[in-house]
Protein backbone atom coordinates (compact mmCIF):
# COMPACT_ATOMS: atom_id res chain seq x y z
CA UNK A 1 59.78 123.01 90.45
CA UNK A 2 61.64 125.90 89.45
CA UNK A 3 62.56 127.19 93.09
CA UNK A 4 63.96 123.58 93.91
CA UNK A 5 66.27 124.00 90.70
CA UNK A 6 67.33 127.42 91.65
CA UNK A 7 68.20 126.24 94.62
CA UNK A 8 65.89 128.65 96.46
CA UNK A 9 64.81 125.77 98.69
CA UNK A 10 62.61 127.58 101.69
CA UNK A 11 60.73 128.95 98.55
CA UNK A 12 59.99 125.82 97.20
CA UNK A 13 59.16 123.90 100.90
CA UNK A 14 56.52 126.56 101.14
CA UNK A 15 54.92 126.53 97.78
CA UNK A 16 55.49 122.20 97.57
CA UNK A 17 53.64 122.33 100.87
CA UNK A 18 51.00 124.19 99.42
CA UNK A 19 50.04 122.10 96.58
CA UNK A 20 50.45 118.81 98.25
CA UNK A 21 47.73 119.91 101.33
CA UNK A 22 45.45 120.33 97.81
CA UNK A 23 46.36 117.43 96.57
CA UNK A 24 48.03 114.52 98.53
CA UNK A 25 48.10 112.06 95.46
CA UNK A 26 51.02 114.60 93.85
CA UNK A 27 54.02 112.33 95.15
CA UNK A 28 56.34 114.77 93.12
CA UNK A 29 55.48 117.32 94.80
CA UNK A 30 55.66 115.41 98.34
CA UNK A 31 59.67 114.46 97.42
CA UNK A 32 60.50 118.05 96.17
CA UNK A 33 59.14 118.82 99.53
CA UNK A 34 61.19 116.16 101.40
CA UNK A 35 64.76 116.88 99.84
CA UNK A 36 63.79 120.79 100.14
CA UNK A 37 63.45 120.30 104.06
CA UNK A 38 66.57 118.32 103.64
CA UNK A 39 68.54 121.05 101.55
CA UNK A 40 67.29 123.56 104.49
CA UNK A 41 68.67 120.82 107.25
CA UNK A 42 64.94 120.11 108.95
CA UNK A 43 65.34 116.11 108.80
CA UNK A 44 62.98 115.17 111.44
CA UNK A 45 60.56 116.98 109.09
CA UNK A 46 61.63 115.51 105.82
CA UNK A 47 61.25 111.58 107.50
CA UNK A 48 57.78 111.19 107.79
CA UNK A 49 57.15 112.63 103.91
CA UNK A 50 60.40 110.03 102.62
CA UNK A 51 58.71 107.41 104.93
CA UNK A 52 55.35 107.83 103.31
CA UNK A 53 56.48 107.72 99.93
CA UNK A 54 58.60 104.76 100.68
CA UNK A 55 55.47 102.71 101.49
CA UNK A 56 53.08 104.04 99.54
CA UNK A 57 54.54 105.53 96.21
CA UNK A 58 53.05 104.09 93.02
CA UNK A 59 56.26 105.03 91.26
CA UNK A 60 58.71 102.07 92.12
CA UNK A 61 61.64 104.80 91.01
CA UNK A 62 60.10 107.41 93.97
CA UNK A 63 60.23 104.31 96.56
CA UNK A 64 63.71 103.87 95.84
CA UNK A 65 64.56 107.42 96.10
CA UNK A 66 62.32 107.97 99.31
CA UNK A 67 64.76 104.89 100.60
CA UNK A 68 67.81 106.29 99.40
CA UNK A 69 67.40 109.62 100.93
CA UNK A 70 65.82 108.19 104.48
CA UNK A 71 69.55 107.35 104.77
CA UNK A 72 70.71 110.20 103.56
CA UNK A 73 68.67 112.28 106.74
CA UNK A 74 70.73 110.65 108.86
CA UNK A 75 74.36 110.71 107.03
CA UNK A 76 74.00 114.14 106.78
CA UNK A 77 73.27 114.69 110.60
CA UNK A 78 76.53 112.55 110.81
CA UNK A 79 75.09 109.44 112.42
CA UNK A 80 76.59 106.73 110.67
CA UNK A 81 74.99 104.09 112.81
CA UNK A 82 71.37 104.65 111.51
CA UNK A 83 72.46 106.04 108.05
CA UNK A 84 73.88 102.40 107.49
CA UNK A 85 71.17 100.75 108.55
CA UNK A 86 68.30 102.85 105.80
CA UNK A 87 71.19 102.32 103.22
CA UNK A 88 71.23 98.24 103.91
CA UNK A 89 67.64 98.28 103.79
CA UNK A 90 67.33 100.63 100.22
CA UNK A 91 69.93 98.59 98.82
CA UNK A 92 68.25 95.15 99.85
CA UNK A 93 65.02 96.65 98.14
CA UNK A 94 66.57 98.48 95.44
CA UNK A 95 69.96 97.08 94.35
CA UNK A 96 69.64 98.51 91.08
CA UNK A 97 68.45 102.36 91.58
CA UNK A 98 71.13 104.72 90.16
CA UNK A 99 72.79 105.89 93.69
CA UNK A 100 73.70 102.04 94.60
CA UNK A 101 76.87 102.03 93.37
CA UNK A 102 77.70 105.06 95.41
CA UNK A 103 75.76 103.58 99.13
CA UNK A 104 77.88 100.62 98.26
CA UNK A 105 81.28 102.31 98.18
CA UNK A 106 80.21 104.45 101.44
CA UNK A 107 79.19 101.56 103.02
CA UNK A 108 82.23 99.74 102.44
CA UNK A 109 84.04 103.01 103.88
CA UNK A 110 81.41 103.86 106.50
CA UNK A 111 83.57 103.00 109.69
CA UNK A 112 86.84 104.94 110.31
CA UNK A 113 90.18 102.80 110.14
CA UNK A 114 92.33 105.92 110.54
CA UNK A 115 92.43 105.63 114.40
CA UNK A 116 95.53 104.47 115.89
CA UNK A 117 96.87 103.70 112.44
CA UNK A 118 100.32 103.57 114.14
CA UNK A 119 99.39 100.91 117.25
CA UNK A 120 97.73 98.55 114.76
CA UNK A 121 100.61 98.63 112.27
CA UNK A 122 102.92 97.79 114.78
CA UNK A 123 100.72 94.85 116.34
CA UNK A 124 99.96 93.44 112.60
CA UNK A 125 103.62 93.37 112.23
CA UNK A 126 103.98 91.71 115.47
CA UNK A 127 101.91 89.27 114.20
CA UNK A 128 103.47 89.34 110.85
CA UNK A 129 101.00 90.21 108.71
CA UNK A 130 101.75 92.57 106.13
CA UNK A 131 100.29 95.73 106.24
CA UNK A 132 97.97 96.87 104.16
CA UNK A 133 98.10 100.59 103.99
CA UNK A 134 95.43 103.02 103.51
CA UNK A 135 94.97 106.00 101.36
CA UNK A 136 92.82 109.17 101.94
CA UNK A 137 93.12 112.83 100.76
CA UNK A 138 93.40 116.03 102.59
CA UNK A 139 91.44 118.97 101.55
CA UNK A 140 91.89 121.24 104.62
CA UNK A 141 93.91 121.73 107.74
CA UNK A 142 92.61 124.25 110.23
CA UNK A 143 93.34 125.12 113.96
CA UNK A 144 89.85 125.75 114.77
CA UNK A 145 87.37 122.02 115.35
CA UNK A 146 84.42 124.63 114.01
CA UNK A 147 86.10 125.86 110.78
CA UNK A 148 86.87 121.57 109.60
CA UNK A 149 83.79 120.89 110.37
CA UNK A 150 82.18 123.27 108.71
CA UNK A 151 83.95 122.19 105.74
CA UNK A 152 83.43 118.57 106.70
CA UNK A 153 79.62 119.15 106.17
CA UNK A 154 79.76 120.34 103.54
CA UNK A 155 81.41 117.52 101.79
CA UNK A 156 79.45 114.96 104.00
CA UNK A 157 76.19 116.61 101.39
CA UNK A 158 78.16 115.32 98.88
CA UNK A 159 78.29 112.29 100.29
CA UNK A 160 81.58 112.26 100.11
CA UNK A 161 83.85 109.68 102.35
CA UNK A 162 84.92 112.74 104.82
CA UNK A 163 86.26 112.98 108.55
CA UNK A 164 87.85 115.19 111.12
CA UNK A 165 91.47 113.48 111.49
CA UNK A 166 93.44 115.57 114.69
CA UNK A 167 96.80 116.10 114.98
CA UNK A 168 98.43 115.79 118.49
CA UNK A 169 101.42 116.93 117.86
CA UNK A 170 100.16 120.50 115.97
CA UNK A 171 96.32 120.81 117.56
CA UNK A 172 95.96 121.16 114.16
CA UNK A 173 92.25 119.64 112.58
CA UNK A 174 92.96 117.79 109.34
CA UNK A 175 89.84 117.44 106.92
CA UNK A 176 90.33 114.38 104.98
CA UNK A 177 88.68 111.91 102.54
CA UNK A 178 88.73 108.11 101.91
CA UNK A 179 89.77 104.92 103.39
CA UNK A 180 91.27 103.66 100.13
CA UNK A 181 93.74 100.27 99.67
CA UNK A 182 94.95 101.90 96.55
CA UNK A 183 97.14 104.71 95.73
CA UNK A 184 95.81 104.77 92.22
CA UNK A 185 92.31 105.39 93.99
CA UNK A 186 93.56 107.95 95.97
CA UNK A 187 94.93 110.07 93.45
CA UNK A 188 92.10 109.41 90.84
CA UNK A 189 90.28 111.56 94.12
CA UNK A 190 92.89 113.81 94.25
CA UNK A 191 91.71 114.73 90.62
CA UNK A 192 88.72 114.90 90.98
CA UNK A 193 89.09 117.54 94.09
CA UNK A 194 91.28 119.66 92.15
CA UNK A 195 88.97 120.49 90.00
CA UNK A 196 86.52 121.61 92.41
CA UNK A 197 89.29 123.66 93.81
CA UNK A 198 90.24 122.04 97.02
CA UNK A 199 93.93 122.13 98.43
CA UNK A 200 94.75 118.27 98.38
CA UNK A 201 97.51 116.27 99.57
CA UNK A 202 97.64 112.32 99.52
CA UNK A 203 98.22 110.59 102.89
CA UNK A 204 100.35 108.76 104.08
């Protein structure tokens, strides 16, 4: 639908809801729908469409999306919790749609390991294992909570690996991305945020 692709997505809710209360069997038209509501942040309204196509789509390709973006409703509302759960279940049922490679990743990533990075270190060295360090990339630093996470959600819609790191010592918010083993990872990401423009820096 045109609106959808211009991004005018209230316009295209409207006019998708239209057609598919004429016609129900127009699953297209349901899923434009669905990821419009998304686009415009009305989840709770977006489930029960994704929900029905999941079940009942004739297209295997619009089950797998409807599954997909299910978790998506919630990673976007920044619960992890249930987001990893729809993501298990699309990948169980999918493994091969085109976004499984990236659920994978974030699922690997999904749970923050950048708490108390300092206290662990010292007890793993205590223990003496070797520390295994981990890479992420800043792309903001701001003294207000509302301004990082305003930028946080928007990379969270990009499904991007983001979270709100604090700084004690400043009060300062630090917007960063990744839980990465590698520092080759790390700055492959740093590329690929400089050329959408963000300020990056490579921690630690």
């Amino acid at each position: 639908m045109e609106s959808f692709l211009k991004g005018n997505f209230e316009k295209s809710e409207k006019l998708a809801g239209r057609f598919s209360a004429r016609d129900s069997r127009s699953e297209d038209v349901v899923m434009i729908r669905a990821l419009s509501l998304m686009k415009l942040g009305r989840f709770e309204e977006a489930r029960p469409l994704l929900e029905g196509l999941q079940k009942n789509a004739a297209s295997s390709e619009l089950r797998a999306q409807a599954a997909y973006s299910l978790g998506d409703s919630y990673y976007f509302k920044n619960d992890r919790l249930q987001a990893d759960l729809y993501y298990k279940d699309a990948l169980e049922r999918y493994p091969d749609y085109g976004e499984a490679q990236q659920v994978r990743h974030l699922l690997g990533l999904s749970h923050p390991r950048h708490q108390n990075v300092g206290g662990q270190a010292a007890l793993l060295q205590q223990m003496g294992i070797e520390e295994t360090l981990i890479y992420s990339v800043q792309v903001g630093s701001f003294s207000k909570r509302r301004n990082a996470e305003r930028l946080l959600n928007k990379l969270m819609r990009k499904r991007l690996d983001a979270y709100i790191a604090q700084d004690e010592t400043s009060r300062h918010f630090r917007v960063r991305i990744g839980h990465l083993t590698a520092r080759e990872d790390a700055q492959s990401l740093e590329s690929r945020l400089k050329k959408d423009g963000y300020p990056t820096k490579i921690f630690p």
